[in-house]
N, C-alpha and C. Protein backbone atom coordinates (compact mmCIF):
# COMPACT_ATOMS: atom_id res chain seq x y z
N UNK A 1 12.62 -19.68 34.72
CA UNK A 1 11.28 -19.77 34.18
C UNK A 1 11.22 -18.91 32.92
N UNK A 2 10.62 -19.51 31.79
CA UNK A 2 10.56 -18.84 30.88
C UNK A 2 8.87 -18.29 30.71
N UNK A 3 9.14 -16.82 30.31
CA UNK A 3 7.45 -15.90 30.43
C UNK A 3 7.63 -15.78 28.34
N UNK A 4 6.12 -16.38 28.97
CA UNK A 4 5.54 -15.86 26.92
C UNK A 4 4.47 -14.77 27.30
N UNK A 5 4.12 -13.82 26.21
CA UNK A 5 3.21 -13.27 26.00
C UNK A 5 2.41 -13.08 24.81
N UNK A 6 1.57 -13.84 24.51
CA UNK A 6 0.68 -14.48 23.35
C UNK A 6 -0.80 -14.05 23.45
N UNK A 7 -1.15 -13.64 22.01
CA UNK A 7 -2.62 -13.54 21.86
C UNK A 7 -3.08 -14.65 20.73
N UNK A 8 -3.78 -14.44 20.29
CA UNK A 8 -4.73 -15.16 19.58
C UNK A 8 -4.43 -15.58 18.01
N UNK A 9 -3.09 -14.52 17.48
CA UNK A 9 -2.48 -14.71 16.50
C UNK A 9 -1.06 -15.57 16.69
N UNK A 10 -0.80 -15.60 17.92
CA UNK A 10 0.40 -16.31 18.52
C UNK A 10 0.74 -17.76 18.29
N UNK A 11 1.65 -18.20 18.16
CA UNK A 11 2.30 -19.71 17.69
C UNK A 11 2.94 -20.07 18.67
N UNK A 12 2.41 -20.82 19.78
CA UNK A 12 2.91 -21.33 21.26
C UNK A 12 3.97 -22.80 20.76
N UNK A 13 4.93 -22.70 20.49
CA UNK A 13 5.75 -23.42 19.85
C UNK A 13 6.36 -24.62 20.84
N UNK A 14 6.28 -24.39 22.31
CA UNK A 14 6.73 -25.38 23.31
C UNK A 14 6.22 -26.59 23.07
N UNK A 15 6.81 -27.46 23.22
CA UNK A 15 6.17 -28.99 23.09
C UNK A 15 6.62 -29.95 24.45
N UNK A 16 5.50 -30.73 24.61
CA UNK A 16 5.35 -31.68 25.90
C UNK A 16 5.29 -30.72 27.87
N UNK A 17 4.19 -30.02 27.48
CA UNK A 17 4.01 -29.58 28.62
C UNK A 17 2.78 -29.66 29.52
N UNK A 18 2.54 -29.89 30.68
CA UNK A 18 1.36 -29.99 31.46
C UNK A 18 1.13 -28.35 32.04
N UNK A 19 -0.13 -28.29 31.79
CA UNK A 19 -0.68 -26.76 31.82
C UNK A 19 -2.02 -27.07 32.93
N UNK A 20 -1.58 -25.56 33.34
CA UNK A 20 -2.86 -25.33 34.15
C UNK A 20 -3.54 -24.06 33.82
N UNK A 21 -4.74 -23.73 33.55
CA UNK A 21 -5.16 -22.32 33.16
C UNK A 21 -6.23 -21.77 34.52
N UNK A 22 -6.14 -20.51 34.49
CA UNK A 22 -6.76 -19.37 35.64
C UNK A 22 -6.11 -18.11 35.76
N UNK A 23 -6.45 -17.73 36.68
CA UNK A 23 -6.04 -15.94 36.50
C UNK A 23 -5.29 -16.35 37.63
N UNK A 24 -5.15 -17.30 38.44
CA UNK A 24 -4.22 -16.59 40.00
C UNK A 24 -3.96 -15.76 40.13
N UNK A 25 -4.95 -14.89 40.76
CA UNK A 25 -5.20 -13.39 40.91
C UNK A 25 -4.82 -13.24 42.30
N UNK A 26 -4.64 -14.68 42.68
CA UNK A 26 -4.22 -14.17 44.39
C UNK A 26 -3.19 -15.51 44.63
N UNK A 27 -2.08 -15.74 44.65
CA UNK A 27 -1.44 -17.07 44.56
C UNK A 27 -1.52 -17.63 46.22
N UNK A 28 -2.78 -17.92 46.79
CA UNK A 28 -3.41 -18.58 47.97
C UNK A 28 -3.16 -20.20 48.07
N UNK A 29 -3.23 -20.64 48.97
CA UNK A 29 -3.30 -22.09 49.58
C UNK A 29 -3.37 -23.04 48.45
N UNK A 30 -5.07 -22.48 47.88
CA UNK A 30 -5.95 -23.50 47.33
C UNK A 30 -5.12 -23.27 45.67
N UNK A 31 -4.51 -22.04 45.32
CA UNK A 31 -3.32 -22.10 43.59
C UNK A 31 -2.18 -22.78 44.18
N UNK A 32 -1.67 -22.67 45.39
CA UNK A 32 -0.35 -23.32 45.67
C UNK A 32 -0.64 -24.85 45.19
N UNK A 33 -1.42 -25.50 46.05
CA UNK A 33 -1.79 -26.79 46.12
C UNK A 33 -1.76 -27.09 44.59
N UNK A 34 -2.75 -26.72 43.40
CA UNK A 34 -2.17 -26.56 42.09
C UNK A 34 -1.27 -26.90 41.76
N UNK A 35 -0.40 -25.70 41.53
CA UNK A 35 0.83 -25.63 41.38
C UNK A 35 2.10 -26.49 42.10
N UNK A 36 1.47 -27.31 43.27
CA UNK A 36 2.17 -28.26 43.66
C UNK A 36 2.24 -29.61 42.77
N UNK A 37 0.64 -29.66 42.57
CA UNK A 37 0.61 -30.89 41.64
C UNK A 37 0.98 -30.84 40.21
N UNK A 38 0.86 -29.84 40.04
CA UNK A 38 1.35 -29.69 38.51
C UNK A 38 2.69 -30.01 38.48
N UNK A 39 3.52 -29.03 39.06
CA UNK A 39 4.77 -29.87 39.11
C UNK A 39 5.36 -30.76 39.66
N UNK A 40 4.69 -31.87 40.55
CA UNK A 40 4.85 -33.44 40.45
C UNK A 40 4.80 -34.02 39.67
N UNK A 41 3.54 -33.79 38.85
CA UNK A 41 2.96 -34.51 37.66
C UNK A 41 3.73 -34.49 36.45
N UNK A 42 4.39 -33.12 36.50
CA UNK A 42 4.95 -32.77 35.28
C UNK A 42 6.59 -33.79 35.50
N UNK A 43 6.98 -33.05 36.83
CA UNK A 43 8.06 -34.08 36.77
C UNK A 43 8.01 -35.33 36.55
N UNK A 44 7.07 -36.54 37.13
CA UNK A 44 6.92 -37.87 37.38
C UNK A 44 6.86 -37.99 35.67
N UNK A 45 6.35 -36.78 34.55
CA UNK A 45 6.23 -37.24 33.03
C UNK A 45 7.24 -36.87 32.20
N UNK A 46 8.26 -35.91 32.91
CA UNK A 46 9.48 -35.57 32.56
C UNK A 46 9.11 -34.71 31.56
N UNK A 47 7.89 -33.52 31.31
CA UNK A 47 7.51 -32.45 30.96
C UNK A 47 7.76 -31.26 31.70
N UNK A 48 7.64 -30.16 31.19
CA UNK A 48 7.43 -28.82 31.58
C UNK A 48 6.38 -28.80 31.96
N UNK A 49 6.47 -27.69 33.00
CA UNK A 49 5.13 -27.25 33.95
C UNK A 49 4.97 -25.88 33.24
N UNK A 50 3.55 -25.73 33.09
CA UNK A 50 3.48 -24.21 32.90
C UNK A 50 1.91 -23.46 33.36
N UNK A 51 1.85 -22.37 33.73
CA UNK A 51 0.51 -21.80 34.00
C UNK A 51 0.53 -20.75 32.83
N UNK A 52 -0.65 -20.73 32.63
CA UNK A 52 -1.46 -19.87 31.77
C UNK A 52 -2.58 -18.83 31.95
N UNK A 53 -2.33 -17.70 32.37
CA UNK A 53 -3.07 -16.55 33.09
C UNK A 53 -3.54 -15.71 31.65
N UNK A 54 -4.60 -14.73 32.16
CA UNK A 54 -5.01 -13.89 31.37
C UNK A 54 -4.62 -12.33 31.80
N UNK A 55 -3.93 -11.79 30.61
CA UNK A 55 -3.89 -10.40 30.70
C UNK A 55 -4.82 -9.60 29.62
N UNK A 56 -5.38 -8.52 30.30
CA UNK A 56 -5.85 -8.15 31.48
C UNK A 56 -6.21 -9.11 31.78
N UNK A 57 -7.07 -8.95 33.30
CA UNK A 57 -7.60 -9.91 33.92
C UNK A 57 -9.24 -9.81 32.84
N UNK A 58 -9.97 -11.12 32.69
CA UNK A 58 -11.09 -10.86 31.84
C UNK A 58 -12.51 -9.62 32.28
N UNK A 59 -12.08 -9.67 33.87
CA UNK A 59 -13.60 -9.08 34.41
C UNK A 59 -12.97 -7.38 34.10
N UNK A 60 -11.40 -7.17 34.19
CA UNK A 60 -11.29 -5.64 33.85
C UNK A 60 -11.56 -5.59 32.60
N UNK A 61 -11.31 -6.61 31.71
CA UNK A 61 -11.98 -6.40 29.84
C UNK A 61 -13.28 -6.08 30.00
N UNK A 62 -14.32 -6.49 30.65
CA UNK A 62 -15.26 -6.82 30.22
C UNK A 62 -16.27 -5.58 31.24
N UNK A 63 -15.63 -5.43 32.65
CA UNK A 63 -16.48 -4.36 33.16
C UNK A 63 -15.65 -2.87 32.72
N UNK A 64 -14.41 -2.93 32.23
CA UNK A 64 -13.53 -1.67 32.11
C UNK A 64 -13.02 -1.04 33.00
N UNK A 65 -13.21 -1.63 34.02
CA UNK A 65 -12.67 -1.25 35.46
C UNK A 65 -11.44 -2.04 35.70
N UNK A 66 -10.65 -1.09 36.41
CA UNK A 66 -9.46 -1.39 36.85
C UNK A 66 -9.39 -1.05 38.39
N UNK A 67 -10.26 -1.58 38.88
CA UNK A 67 -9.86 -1.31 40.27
C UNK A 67 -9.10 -2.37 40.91
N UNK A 68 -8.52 -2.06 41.84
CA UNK A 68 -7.75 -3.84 42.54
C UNK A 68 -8.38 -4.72 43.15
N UNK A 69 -8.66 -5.57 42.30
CA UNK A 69 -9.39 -6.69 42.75
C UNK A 69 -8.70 -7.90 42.72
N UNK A 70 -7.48 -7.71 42.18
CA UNK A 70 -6.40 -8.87 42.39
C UNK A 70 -6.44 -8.49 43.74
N UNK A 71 -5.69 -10.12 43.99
CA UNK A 71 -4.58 -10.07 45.11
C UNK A 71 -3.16 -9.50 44.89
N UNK A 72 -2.82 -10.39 43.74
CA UNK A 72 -1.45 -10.27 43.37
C UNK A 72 -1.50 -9.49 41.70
N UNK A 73 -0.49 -8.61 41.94
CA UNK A 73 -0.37 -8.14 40.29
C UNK A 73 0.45 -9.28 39.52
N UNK A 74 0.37 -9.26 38.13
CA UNK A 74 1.61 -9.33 37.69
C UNK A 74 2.83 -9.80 37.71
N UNK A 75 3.57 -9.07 37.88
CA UNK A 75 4.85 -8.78 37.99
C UNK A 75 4.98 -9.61 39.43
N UNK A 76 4.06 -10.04 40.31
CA UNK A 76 4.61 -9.89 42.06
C UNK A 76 4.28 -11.56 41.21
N UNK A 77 3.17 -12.03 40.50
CA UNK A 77 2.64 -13.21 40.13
C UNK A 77 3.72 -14.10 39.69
N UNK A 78 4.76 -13.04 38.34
CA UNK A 78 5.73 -13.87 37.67
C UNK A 78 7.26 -14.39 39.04
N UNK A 79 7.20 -13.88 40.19
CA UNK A 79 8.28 -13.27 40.73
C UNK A 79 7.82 -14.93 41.89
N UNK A 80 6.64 -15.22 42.27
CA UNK A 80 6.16 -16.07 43.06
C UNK A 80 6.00 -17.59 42.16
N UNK A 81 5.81 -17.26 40.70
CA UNK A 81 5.94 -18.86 40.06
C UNK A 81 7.38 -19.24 39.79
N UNK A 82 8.07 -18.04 39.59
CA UNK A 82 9.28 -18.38 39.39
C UNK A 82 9.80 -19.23 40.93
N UNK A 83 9.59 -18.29 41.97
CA UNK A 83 10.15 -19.44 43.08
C UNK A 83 9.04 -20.83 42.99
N UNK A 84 8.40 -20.72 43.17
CA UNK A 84 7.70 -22.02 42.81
C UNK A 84 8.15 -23.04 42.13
N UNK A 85 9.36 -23.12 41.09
CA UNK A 85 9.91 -23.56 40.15
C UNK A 85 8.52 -23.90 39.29
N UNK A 86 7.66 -23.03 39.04
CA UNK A 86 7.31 -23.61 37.01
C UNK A 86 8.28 -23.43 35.71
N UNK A 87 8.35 -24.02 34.91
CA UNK A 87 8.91 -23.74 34.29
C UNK A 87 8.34 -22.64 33.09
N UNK A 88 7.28 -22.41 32.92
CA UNK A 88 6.84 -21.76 32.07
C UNK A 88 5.23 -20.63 32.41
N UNK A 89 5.88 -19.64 32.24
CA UNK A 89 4.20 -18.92 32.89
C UNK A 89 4.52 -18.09 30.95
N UNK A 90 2.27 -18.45 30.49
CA UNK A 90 2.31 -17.85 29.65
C UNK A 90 1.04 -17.13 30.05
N UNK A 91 1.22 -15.52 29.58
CA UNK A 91 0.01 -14.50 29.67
C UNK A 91 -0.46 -13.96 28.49
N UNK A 92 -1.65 -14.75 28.12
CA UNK A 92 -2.69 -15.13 27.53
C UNK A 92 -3.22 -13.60 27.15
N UNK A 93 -3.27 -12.98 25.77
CA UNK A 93 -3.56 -11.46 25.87
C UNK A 93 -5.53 -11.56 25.86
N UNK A 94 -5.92 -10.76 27.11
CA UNK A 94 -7.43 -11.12 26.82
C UNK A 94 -8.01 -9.99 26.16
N UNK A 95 -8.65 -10.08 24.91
CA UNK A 95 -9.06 -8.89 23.80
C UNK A 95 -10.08 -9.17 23.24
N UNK A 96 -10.80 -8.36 22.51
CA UNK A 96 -11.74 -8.61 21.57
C UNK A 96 -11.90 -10.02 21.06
N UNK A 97 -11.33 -10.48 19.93
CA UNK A 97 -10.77 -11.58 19.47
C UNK A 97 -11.18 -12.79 20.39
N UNK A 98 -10.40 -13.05 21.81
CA UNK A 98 -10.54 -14.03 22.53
C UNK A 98 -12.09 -13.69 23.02
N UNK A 99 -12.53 -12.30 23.23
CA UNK A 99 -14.03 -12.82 24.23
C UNK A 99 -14.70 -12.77 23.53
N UNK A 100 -14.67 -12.99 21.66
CA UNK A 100 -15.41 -13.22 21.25
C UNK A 100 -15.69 -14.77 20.98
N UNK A 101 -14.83 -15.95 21.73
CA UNK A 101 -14.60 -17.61 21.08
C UNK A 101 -15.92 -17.72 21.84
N UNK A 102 -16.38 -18.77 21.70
CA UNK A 102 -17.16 -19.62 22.53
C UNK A 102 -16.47 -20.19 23.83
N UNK A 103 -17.24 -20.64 24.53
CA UNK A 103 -16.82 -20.89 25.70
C UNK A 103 -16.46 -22.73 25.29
C-alpha cells in the first residue's frame, strides 16, 4: 500500500482510482463493509482503491482538543488498510486553508 500525505498545496498525481473519503476513526463493521466494496469495484474496473482520511482528525482542529475519541489511531489505521489490501491510503492535512473551503 502506498501512504501520501497531502495538503491543499499538494499535486495528487495518481491516476484511475476509486476513492472513498472519512476519518475511519474506528475501522468497524459498517468501514469494513466500505472498504469491501471499494475494492471489488475497484478491481471489477481494474483501478486502484484508495481511502482518504483527515489529519488531524477535523473535530481536534476545530475544538483543539485532543482527547481520544478515535477508535483507532493512525498508525494502527495505516497497519489495518494495508491488510485490507487498499492500495492507496491518502491523509488529507486538515488546516486552516482546508476549513476554510466551502462545504
Amino acid at each position: 500500500m502506498k501512504t501520501f500525505r497531502i495538503d491543499t498545496n499538494s499535486n495528487f498525481l495518481e491516476h484511475n482510482t476509486n476513492l472513498a473519503i472519512g476519518n475511519f476513526d474506528g475501522i468497524h463493521i459498517g468501514h469494513q463493509k466500505i472498504i469491501q466494496k471499494l475494492i471489488k469495484e475497484s478491481k471489477k474496473k481494474n483501478i486502484k482503491s484508495s481511502i482518504l482520511s483527515f489529519s488531524p482528525h477535523p473535530r481536534q482542529y476545530f475544538t483543539n482538543k485532543y482527547e481520544n475519541f478515535s477508535i483507532t489511531d493512525e498508525e494502527t489505521k495505516i497497519i489495518l488498510f494495508n491488510q485490507l489490501k487498499i492500495d492507496n491510503y491518502i491523509a488529507f492535512k486538515f488546516d486552516k486553508i482546508l476549513a476554510s473551503f466551502s462545504p
